[in-house]
PDB file of N, CA and C in Angstrom:
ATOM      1  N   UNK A   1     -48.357  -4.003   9.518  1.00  0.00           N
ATOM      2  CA  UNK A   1     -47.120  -3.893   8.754  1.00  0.00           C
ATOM      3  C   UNK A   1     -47.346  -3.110   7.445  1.00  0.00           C
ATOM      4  N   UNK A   2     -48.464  -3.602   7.509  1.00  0.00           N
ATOM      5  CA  UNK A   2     -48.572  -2.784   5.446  1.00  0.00           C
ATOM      6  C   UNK A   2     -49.184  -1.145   5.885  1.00  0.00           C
ATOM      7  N   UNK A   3     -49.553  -0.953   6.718  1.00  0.00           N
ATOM      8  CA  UNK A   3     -50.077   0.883   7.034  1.00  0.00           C
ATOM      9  C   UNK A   3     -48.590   1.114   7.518  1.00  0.00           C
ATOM     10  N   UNK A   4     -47.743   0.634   8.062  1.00  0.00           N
ATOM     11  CA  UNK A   4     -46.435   0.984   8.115  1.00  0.00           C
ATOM     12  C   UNK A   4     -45.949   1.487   6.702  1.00  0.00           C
ATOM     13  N   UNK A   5     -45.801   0.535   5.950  1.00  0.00           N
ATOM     14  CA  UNK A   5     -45.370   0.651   4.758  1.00  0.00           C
ATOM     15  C   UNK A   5     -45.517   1.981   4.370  1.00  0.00           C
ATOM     16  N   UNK A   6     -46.965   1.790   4.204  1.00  0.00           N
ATOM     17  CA  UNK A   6     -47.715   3.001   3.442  1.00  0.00           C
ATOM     18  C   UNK A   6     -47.042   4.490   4.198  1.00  0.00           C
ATOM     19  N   UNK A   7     -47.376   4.414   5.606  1.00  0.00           N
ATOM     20  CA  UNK A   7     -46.604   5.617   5.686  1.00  0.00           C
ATOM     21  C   UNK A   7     -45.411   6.044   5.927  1.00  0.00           C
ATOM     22  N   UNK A   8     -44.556   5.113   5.790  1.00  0.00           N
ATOM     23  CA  UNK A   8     -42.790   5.830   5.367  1.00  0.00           C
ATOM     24  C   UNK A   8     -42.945   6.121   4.114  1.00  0.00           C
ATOM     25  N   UNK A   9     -43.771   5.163   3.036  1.00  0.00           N
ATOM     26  CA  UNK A   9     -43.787   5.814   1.671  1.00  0.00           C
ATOM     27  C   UNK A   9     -44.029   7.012   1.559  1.00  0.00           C
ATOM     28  N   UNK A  10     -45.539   7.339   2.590  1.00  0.00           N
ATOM     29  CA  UNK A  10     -45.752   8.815   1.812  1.00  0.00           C
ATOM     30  C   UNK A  10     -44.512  10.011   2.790  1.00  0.00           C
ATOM     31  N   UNK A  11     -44.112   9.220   3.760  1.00  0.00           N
ATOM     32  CA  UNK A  11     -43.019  10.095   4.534  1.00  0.00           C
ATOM     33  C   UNK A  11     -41.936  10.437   3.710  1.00  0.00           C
ATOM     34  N   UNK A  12     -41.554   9.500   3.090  1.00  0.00           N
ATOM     35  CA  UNK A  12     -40.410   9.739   2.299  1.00  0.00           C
ATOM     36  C   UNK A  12     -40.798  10.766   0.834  1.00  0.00           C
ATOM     37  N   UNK A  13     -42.112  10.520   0.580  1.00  0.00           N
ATOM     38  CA  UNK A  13     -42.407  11.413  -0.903  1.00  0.00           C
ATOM     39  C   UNK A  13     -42.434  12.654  -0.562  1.00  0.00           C
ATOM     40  N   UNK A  14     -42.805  13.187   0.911  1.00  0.00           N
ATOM     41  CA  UNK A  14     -42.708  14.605   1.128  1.00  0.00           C
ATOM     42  C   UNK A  14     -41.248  15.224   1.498  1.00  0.00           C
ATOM     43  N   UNK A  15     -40.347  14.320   1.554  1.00  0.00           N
ATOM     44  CA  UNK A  15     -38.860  14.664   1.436  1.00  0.00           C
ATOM     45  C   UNK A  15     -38.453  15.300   0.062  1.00  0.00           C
ATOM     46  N   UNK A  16     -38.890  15.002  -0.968  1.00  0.00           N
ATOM     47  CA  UNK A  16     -38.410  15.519  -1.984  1.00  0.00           C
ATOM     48  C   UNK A  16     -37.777  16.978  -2.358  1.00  0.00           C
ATOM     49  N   UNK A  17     -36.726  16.965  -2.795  1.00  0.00           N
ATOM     50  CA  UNK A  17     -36.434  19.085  -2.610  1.00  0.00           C
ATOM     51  C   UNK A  17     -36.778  19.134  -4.168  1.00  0.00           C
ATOM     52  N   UNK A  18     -37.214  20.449  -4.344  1.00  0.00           N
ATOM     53  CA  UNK A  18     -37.392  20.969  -5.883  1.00  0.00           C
ATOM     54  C   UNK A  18     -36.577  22.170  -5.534  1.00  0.00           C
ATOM     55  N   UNK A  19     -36.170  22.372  -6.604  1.00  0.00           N
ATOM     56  CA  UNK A  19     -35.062  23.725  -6.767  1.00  0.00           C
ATOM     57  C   UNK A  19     -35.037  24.460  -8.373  1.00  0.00           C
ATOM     58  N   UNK A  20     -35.703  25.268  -8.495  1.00  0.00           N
ATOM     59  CA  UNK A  20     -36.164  26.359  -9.316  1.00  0.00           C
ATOM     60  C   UNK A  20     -34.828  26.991  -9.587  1.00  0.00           C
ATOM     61  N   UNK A  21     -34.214  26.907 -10.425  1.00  0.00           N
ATOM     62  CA  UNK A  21     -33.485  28.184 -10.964  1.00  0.00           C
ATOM     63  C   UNK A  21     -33.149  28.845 -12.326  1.00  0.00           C
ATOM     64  N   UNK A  22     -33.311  30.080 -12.368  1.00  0.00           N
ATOM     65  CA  UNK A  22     -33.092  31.311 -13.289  1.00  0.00           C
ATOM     66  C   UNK A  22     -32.118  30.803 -14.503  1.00  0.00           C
ATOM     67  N   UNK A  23     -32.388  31.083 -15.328  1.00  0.00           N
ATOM     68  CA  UNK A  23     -31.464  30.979 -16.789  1.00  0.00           C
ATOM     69  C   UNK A  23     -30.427  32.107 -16.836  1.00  0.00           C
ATOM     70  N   UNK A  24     -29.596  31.870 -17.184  1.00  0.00           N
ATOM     71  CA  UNK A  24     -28.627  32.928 -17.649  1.00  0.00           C
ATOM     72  C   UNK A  24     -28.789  33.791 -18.630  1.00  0.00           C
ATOM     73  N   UNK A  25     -29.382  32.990 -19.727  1.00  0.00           N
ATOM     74  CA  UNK A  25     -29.513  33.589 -21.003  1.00  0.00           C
ATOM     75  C   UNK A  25     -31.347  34.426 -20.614  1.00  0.00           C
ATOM     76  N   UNK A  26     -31.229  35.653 -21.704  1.00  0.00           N
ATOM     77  CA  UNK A  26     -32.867  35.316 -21.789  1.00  0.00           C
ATOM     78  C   UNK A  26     -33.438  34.501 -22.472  1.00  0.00           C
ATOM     79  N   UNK A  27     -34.997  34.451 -22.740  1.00  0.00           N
ATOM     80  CA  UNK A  27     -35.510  33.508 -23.443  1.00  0.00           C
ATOM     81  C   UNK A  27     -35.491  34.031 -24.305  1.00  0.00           C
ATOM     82  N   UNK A  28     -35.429  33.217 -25.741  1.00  0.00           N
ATOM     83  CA  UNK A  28     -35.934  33.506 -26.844  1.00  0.00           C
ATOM     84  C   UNK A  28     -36.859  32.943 -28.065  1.00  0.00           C
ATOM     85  N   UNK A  29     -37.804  33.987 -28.403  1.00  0.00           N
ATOM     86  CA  UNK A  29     -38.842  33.202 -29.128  1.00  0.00           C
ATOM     87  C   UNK A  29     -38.946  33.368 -30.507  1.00  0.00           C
ATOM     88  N   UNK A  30     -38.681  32.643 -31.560  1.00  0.00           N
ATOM     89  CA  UNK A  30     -38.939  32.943 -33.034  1.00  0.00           C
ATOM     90  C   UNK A  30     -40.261  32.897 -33.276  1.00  0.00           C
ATOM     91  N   UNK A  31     -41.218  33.923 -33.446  1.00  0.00           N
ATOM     92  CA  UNK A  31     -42.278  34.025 -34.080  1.00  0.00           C
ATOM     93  C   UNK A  31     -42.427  34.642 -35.661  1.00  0.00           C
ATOM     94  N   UNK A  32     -41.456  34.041 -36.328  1.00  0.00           N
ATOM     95  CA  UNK A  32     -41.657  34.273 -37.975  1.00  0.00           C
ATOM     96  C   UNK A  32     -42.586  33.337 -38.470  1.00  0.00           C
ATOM     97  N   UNK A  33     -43.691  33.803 -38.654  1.00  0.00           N
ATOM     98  CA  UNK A  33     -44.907  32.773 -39.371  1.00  0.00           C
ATOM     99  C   UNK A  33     -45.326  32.900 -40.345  1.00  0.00           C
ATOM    100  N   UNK A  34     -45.397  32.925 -41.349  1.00  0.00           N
ATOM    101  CA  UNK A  34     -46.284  33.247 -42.996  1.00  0.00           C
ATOM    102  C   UNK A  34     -47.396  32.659 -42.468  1.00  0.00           C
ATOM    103  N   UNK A  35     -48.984  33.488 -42.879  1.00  0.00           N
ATOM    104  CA  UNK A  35     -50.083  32.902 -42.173  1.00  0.00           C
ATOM    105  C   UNK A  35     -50.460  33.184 -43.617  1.00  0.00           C
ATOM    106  N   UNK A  36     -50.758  32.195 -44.759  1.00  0.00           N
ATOM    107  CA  UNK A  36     -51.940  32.438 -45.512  1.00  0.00           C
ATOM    108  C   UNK A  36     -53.221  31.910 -45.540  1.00  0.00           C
ATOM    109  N   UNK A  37     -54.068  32.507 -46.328  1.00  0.00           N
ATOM    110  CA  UNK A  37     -55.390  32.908 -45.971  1.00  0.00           C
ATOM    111  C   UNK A  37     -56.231  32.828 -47.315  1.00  0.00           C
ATOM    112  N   UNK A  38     -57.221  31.578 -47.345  1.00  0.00           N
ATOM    113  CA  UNK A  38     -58.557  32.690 -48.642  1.00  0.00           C
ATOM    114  C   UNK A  38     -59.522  32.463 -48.163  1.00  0.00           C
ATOM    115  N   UNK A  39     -60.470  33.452 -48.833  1.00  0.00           N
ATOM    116  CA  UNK A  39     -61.749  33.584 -48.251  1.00  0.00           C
ATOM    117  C   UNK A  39     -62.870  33.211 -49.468  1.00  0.00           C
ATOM    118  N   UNK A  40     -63.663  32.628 -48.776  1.00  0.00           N
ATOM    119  CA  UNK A  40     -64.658  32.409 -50.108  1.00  0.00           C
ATOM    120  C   UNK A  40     -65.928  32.509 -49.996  1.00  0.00           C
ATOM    121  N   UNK A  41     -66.702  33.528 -50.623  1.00  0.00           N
ATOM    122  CA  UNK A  41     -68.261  33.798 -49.989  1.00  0.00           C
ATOM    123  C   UNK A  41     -68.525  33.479 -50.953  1.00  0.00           C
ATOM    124  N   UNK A  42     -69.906  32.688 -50.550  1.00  0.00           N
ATOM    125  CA  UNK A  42     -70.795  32.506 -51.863  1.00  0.00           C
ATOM    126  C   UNK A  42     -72.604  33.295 -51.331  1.00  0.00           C
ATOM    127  N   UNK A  43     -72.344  34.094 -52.673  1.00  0.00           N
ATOM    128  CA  UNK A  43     -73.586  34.350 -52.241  1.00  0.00           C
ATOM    129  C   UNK A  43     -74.716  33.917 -52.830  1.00  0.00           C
ATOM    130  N   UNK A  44     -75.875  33.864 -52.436  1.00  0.00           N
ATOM    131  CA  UNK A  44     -77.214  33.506 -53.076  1.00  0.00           C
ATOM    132  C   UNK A  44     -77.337  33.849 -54.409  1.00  0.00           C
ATOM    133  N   UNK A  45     -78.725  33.090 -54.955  1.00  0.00           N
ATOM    134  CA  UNK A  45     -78.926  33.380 -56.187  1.00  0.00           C
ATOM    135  C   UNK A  45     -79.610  34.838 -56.082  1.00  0.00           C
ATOM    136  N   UNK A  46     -80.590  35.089 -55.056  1.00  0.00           N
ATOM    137  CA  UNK A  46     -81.540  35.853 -55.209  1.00  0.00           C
ATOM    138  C   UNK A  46     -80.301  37.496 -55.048  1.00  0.00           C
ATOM    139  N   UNK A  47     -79.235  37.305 -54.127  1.00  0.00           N
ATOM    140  CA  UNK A  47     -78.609  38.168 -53.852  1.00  0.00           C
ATOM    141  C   UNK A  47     -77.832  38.607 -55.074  1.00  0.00           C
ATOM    142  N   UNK A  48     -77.348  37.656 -56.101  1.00  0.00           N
ATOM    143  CA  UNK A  48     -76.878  37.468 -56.853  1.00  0.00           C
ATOM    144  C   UNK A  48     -77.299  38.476 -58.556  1.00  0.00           C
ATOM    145  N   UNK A  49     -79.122  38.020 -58.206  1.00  0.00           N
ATOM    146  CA  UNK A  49     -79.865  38.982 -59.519  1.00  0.00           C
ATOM    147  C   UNK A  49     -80.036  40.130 -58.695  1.00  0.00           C
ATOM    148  N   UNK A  50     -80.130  40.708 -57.431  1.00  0.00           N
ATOM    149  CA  UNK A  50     -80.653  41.950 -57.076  1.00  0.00           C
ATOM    150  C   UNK A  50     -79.028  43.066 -57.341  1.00  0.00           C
ATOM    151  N   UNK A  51     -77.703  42.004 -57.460  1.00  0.00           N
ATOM    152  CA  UNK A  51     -76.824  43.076 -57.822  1.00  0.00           C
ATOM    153  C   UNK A  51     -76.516  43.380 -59.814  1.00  0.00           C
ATOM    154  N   UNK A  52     -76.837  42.201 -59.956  1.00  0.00           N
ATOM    155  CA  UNK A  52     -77.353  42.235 -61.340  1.00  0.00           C
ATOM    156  C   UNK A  52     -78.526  43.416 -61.369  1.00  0.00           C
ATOM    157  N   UNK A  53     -79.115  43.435 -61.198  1.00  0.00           N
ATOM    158  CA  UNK A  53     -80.223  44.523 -61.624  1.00  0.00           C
ATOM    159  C   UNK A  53     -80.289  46.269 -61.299  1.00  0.00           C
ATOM    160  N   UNK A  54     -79.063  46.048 -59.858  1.00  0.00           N
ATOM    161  CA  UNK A  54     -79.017  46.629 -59.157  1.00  0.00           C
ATOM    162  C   UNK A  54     -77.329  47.486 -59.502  1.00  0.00           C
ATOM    163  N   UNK A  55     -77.092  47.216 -60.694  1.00  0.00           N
ATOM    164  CA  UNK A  55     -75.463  47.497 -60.555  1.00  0.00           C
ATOM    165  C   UNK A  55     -74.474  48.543 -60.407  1.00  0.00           C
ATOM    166  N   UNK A  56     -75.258  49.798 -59.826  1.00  0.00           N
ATOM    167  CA  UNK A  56     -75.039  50.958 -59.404  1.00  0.00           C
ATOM    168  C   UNK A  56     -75.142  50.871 -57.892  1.00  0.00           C
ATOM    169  N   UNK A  57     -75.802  49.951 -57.207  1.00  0.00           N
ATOM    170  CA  UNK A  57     -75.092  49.740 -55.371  1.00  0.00           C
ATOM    171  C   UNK A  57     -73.503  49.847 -55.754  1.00  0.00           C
ATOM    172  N   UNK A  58     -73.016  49.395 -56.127  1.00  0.00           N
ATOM    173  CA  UNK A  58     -71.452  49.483 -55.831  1.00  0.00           C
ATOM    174  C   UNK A  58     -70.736  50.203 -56.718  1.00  0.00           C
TER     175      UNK A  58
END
């Protein structure tokens, strides 16, 4: 009785209809984002005196 069960259940779950349909409208997507941003390097000490000493690299 109970493997009965079981399979009208799964008999009946493969009955199911799905039906897909198309929008009228198109889609639409708001991508207005403000993205801010900081950056922060720190550099070494040693890197630090070689532009000190060095201050004509840049």
């Amino acid at each position: 009785m109970m493997l009965f069960c079981i399979a009208f259940g799964m008999a009946l779950t493969g009955c199911i209809r799905l039906e897909m349909a198309t929008p009228d409208k198109p889609i639409n997507i708001n991508m207005n984002v403000k993205i801010e941003h900081e950056i922060h390097i720190k550099v070494d000490r040693q890197i630090e005196d070689m532009l000190k000493n060095n201050s004509d690299l840049f």
